[in-house]
C-alpha atoms as a PDB file:
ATOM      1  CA  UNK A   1       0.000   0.000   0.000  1.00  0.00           C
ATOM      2  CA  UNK A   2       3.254   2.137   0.503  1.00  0.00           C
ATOM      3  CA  UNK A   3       3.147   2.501  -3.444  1.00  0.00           C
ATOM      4  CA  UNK A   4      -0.513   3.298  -3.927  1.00  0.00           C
ATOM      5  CA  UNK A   5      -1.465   5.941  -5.581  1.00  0.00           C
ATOM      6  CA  UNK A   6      -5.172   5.647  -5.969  1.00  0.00           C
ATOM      7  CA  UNK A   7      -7.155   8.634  -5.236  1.00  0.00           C
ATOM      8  CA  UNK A   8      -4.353  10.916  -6.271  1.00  0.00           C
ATOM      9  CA  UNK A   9      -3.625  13.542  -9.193  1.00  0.00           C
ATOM     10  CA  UNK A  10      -0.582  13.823 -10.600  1.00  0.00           C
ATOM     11  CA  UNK A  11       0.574  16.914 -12.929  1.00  0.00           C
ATOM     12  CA  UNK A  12       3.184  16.303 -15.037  1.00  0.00           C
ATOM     13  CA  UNK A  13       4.661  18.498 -17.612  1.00  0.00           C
ATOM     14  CA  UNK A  14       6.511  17.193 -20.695  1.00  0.00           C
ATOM     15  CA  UNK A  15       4.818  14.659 -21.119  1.00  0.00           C
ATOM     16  CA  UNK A  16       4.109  14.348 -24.960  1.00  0.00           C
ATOM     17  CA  UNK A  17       6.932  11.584 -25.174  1.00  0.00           C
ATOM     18  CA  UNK A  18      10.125  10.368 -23.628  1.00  0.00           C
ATOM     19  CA  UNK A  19      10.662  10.707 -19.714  1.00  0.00           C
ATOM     20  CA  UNK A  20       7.445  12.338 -19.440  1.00  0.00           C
ATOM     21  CA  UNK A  21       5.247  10.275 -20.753  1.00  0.00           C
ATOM     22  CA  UNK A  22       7.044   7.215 -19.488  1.00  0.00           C
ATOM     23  CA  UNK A  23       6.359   8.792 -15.921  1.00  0.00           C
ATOM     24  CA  UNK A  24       3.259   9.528 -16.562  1.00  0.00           C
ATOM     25  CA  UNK A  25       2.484   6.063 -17.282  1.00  0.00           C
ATOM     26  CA  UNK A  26       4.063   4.757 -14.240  1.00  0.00           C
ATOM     27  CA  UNK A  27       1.913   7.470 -11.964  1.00  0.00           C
ATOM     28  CA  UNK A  28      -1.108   5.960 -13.945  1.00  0.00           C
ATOM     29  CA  UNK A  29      -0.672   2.514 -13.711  1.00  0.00           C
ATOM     30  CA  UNK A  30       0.212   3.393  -9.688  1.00  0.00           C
ATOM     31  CA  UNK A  31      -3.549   4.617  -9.863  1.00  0.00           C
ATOM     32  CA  UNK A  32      -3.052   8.382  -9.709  1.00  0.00           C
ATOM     33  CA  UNK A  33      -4.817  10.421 -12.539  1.00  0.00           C
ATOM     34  CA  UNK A  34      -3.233  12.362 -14.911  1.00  0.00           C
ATOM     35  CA  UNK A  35      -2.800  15.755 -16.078  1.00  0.00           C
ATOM     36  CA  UNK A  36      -0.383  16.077 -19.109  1.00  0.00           C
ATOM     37  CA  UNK A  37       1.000  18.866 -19.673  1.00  0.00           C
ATOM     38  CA  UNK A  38       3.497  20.329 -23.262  1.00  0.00           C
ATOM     39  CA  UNK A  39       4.144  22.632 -25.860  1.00  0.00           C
ATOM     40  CA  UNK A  40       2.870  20.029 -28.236  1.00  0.00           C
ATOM     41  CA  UNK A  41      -0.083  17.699 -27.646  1.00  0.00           C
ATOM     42  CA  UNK A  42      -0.065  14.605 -25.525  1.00  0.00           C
ATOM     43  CA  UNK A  43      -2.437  12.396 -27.384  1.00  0.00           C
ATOM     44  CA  UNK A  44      -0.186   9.743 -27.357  1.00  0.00           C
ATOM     45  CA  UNK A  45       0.494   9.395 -23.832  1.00  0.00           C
ATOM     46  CA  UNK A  46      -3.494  10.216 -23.433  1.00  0.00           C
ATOM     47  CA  UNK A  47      -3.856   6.990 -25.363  1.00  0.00           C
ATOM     48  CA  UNK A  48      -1.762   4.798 -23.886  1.00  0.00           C
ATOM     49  CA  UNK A  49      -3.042   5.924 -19.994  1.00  0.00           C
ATOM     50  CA  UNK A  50      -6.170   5.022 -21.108  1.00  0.00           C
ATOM     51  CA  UNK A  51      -5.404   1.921 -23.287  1.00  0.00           C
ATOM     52  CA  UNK A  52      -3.819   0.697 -19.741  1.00  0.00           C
ATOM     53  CA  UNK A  53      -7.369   2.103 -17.784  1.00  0.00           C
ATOM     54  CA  UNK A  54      -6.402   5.339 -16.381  1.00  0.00           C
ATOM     55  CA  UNK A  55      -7.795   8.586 -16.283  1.00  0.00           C
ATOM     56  CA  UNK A  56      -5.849  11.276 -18.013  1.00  0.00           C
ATOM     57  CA  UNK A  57      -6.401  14.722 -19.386  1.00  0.00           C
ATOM     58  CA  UNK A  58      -4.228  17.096 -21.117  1.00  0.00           C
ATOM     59  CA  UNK A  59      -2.908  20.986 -21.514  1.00  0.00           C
ATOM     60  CA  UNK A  60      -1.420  22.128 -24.564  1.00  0.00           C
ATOM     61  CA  UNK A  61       0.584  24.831 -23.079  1.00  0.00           C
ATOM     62  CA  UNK A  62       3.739  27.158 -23.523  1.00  0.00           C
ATOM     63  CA  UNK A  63       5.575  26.795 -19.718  1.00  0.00           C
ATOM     64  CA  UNK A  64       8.319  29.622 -21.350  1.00  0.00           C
ATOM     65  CA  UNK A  65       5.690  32.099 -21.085  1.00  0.00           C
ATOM     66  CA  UNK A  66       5.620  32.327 -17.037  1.00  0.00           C
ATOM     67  CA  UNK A  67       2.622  35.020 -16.804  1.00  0.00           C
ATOM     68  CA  UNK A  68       0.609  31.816 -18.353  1.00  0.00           C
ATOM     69  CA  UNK A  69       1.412  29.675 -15.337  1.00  0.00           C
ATOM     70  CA  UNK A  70      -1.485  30.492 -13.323  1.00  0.00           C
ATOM     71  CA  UNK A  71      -3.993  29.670 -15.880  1.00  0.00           C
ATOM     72  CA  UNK A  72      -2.226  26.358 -16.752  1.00  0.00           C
ATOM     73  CA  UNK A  73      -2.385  25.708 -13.022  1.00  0.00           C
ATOM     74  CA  UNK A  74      -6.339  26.367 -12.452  1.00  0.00           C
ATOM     75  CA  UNK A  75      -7.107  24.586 -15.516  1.00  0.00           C
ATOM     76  CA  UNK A  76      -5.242  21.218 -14.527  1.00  0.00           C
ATOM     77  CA  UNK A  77      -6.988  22.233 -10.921  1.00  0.00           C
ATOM     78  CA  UNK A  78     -10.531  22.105 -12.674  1.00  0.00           C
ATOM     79  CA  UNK A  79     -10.364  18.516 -14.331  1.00  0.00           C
ATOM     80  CA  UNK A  80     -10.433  16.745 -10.452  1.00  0.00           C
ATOM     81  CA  UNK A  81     -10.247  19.626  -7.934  1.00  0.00           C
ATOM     82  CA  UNK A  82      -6.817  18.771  -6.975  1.00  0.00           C
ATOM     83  CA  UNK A  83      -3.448  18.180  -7.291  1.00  0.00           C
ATOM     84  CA  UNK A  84      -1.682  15.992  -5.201  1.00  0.00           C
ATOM     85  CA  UNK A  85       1.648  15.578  -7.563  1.00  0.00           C
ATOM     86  CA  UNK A  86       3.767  17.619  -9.315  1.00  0.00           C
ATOM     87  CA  UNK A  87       6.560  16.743 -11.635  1.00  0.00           C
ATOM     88  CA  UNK A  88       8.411  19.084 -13.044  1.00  0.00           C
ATOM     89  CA  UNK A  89       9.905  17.393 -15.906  1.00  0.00           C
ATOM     90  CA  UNK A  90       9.693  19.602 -19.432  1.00  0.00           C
ATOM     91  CA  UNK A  91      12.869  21.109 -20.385  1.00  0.00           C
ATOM     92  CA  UNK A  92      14.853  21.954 -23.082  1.00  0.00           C
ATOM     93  CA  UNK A  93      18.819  22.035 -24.195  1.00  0.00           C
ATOM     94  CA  UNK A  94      20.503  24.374 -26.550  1.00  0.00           C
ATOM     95  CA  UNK A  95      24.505  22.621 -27.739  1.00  0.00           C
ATOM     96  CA  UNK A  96      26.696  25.695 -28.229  1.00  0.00           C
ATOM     97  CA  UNK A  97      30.006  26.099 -27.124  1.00  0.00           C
ATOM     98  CA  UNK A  98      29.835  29.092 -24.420  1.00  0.00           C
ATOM     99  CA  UNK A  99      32.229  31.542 -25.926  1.00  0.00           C
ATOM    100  CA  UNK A 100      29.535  31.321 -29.241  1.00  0.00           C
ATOM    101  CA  UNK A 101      26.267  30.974 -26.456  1.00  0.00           C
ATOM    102  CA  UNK A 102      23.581  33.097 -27.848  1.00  0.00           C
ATOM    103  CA  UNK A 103      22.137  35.178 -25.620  1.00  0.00           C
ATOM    104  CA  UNK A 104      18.533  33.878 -26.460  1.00  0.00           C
ATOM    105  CA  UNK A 105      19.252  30.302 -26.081  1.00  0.00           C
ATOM    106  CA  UNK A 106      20.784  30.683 -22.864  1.00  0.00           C
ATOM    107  CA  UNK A 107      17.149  33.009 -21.765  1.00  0.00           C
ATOM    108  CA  UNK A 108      14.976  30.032 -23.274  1.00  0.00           C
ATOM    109  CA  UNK A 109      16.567  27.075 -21.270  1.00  0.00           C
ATOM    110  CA  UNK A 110      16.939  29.088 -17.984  1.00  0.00           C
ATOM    111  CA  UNK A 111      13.241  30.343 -18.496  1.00  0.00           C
ATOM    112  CA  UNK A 112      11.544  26.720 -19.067  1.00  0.00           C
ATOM    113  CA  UNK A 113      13.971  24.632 -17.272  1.00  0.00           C
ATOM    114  CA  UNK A 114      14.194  26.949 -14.019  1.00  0.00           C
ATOM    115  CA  UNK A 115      11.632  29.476 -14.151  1.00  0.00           C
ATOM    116  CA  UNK A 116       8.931  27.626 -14.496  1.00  0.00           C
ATOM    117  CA  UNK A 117      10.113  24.804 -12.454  1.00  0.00           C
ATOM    118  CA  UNK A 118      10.198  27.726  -9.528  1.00  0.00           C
ATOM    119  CA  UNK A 119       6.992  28.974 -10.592  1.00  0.00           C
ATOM    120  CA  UNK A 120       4.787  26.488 -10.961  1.00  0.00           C
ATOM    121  CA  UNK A 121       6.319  24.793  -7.524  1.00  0.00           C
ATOM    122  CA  UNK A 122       5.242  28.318  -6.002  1.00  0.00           C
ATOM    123  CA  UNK A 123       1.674  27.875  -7.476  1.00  0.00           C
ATOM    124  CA  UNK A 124       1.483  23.822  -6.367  1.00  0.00           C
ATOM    125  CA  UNK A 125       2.941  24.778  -3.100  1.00  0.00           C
ATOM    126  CA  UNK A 126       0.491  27.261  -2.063  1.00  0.00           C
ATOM    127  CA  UNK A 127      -2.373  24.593  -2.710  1.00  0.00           C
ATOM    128  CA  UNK A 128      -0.489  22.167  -1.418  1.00  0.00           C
ATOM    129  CA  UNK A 129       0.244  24.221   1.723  1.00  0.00           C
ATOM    130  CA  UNK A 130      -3.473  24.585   2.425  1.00  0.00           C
ATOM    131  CA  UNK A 131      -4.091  21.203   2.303  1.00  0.00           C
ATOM    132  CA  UNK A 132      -1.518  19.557   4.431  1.00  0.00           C
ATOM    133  CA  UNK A 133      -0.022  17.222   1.789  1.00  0.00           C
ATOM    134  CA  UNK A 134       1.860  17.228  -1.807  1.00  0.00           C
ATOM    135  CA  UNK A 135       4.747  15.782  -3.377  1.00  0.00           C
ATOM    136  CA  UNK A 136       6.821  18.097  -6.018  1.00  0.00           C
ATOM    137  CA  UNK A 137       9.455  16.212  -8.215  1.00  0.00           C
ATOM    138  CA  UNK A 138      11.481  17.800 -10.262  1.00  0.00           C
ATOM    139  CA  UNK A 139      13.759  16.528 -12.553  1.00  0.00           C
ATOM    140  CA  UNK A 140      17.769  17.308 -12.294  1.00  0.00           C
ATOM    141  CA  UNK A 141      20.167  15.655 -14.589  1.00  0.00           C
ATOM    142  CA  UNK A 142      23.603  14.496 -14.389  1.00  0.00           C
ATOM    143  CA  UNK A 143      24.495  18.158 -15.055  1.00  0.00           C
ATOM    144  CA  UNK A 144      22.962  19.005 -11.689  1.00  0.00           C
ATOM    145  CA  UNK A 145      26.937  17.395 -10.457  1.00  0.00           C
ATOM    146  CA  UNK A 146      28.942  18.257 -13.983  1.00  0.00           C
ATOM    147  CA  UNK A 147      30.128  20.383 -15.898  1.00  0.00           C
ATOM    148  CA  UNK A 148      29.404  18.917 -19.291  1.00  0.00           C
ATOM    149  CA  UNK A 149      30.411  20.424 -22.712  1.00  0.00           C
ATOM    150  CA  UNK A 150      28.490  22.905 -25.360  1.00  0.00           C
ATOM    151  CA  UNK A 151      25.745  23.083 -22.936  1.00  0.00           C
ATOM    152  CA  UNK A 152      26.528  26.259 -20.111  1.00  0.00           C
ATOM    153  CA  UNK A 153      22.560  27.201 -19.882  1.00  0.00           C
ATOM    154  CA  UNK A 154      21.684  23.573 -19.282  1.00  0.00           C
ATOM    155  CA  UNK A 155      23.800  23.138 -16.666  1.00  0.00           C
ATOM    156  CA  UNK A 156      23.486  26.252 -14.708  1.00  0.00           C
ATOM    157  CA  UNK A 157      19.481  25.455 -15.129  1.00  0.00           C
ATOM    158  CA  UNK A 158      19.827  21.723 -13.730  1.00  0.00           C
ATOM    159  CA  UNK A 159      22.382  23.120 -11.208  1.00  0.00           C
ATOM    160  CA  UNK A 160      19.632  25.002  -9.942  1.00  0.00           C
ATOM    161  CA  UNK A 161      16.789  22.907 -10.353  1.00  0.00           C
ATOM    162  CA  UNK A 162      18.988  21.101  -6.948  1.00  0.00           C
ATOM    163  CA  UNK A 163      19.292  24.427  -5.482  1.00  0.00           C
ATOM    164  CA  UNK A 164      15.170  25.113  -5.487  1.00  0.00           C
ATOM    165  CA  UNK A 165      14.526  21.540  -4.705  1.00  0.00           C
ATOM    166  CA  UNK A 166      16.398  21.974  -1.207  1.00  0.00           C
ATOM    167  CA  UNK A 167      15.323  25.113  -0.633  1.00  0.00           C
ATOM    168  CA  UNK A 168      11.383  24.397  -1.108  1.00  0.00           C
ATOM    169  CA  UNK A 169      11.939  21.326   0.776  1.00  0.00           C
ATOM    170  CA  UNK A 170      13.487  23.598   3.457  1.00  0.00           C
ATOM    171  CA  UNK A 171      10.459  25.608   3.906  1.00  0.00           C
ATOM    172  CA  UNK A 172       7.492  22.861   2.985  1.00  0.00           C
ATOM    173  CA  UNK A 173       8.278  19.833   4.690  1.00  0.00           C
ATOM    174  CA  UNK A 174       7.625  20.970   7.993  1.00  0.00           C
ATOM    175  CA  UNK A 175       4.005  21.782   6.157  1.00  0.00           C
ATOM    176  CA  UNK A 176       3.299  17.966   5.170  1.00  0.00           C
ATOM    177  CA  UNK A 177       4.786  18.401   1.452  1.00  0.00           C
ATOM    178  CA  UNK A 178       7.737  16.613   0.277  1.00  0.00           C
ATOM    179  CA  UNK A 179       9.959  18.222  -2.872  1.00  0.00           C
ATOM    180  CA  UNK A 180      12.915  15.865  -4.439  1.00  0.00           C
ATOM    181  CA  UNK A 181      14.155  15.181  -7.329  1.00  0.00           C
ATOM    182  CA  UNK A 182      15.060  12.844  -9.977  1.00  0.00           C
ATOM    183  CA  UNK A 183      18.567  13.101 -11.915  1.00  0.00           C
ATOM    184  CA  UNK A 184      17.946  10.766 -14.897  1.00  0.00           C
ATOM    185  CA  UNK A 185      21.298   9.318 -16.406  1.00  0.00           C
ATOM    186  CA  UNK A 186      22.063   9.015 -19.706  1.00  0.00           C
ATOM    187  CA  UNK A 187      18.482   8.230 -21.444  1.00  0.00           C
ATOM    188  CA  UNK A 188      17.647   7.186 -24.599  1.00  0.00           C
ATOM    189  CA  UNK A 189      15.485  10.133 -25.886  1.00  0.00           C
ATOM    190  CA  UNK A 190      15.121  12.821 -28.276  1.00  0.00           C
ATOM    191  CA  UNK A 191      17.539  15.204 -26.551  1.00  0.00           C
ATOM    192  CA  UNK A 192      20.257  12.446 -26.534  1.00  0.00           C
ATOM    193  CA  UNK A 193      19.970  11.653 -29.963  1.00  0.00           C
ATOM    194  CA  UNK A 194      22.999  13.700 -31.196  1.00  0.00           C
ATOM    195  CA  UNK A 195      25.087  12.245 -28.556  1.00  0.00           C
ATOM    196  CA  UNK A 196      24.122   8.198 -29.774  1.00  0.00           C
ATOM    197  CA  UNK A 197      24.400   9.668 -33.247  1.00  0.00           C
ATOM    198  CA  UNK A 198      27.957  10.333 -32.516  1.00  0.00           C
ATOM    199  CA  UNK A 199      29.242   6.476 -32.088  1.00  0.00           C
ATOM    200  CA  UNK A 200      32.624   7.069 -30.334  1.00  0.00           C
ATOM    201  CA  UNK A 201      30.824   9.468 -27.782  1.00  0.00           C
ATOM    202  CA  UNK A 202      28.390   6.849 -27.318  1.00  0.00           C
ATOM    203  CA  UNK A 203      30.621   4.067 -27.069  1.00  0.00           C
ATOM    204  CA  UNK A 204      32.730   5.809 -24.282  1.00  0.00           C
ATOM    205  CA  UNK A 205      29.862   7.062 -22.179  1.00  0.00           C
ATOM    206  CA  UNK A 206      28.584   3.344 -22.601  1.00  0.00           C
ATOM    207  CA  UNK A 207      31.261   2.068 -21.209  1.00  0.00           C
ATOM    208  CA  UNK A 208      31.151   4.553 -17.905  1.00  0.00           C
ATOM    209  CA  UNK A 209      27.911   2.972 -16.836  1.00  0.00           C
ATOM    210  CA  UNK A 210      28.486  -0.323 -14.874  1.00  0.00           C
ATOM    211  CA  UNK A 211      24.944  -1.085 -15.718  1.00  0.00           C
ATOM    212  CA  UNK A 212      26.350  -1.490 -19.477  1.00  0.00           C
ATOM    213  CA  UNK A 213      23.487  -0.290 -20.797  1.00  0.00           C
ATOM    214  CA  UNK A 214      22.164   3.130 -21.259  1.00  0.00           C
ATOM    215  CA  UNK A 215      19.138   3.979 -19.538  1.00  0.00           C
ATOM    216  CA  UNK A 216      14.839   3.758 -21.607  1.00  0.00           C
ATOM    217  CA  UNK A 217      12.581   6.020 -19.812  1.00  0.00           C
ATOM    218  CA  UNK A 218      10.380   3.133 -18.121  1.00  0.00           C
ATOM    219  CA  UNK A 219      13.735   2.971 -16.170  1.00  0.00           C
ATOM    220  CA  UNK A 220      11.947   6.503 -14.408  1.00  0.00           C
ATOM    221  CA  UNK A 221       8.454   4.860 -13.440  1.00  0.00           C
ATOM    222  CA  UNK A 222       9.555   3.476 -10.112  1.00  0.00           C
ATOM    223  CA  UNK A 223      11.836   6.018  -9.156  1.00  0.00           C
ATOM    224  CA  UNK A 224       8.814   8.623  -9.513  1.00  0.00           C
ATOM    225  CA  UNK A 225       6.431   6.429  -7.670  1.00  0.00           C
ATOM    226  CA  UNK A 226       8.574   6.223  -4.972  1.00  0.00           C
ATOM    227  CA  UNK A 227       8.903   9.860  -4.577  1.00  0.00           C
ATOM    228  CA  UNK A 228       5.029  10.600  -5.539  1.00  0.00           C
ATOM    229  CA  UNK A 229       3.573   7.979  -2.561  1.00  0.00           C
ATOM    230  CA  UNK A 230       3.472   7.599   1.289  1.00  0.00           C
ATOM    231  CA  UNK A 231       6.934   5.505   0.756  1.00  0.00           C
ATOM    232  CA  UNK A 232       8.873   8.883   0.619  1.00  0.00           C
ATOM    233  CA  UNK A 233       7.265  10.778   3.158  1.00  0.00           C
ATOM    234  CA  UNK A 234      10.096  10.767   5.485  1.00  0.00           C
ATOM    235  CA  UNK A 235      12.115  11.541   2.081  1.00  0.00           C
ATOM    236  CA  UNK A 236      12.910  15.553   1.915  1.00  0.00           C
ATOM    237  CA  UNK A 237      15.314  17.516  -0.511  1.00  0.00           C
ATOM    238  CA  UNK A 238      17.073  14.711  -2.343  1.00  0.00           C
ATOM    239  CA  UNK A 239      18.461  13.939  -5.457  1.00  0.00           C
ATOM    240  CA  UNK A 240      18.024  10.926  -6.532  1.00  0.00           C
ATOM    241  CA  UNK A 241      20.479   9.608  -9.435  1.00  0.00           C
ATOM    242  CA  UNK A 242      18.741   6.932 -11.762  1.00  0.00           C
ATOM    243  CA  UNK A 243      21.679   6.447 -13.325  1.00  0.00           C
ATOM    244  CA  UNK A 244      23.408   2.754 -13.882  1.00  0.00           C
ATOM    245  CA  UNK A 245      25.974   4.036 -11.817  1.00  0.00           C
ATOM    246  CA  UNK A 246      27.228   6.385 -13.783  1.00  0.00           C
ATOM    247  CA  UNK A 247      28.536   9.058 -10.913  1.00  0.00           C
ATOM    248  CA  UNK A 248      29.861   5.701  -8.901  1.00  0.00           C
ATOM    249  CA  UNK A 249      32.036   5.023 -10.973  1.00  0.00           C
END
């Protein structure tokens, strides 16, 4: 019963495909409904929820645009008249080196992959607050700890996304709500794909991970029921590397 998530809503953003919709399955099949939220539409993960026989709904929304938060909030409020879950997972990556960083790209990652994270935490938080309860999981990377190369606005944004984690869960826990993270390893996913297109870098980051194996995003649906159920509520500002091992080593 630890795991259960029956009688819950879960809002997760990003999740047209990849990580997202991956943990929005897992959330679903856990029992919690769904509120899917991206740029682009999430039919297919509103398909497959219900294919499996879950309840999902969807927001086509632009999280960039951080005066729209509120309404993307009440409107994922309005489909069950809570929301008991947050994950913070859309995000995007611009590969420059930094001495030819456009200003722009660095404004675009730091404004959906921090901003918002920050924002729409503050607007979850508040109901959360009033309520006694919530779990916010937001989703770091292996950035959050390096340094990594032709990507300076990625990593300052997943740098922080660790800083706001421990600082919300500074203030909230105390209030009944928990707020962790998740720092995915390397995935096999759209934002990857230049990196397996490139067959030494591949090969070499392959063999880093004593799991041998890069990581598929079902690899995220237990980590993010762990952290959305009563089995992490003694569980406050953590990262939590789902990762083969690839910082062990």
């Amino acid at each position: 019963m630890l795991f259960d998530l029956t009688g819950k809503t879960a809002l997760v953003t990003g999740a047209s495909g990849g990580l997202g919709q991956a943990m929005a399955m897992g959330l679903a099949e856990a029992g919690a409904k769904i509120v899917a939220v991206a740029s682009s539409n999430c039919d297919a993960t509103v398909a497959a929820v219900r294919e499996a026989g879950g309840t999902i709904e969807q927001i086509s929304a632009n999280l960039s645009e951080l005066d729209g938060l509120e309404g993307v909030f009440e409107k994922a409020l309005s489909f069950y008249g809570s929301i008991d879950i947050l994950v913070n997972n859309a995000g995007t990556i611009r590969r420059t080196p930094a001495a030819d960083h456009a200003a722009q790209d660095w404004f675009d990652v730091i404004d959906l992959n921090l901003n918002a994270v920050f924002f729409l935490s503050q607007l979850a938080g508040r109901h959360m607050i009033a309520r006694g309860s919530g779990k916010i999981i937001n989703i770091a990377s292996m950035l959050t700890f390096q340094g990594g190369i032709n990507v300076p606005g990625y990593t300052a944004s997943k740098h922080g996304v660790a800083g706001i984690t421990k600082a919300l869960a500074n203030e909230w826990a105390s209030k009944g709500i928990q707020v962790n993270a998740i720092a995915p390893g390397y995935m096999t996913t759209n934002n990857t794909a230049p990196i397996v297109a490139d067959q030494a870098r591949y090969q070499s980051i392959t063999d880093r991970i004593p799991a041998g194996r890069w990581g598929q995003p079902e690899d995220m649906k237990g980590p993010v029921v762990f952290l959305a159920s009563a089995a992490s509520d003694y569980l406050n500002g953590h990262v939590l590397c789902v990762d083969g091992g690839w910082l062990a080593r």
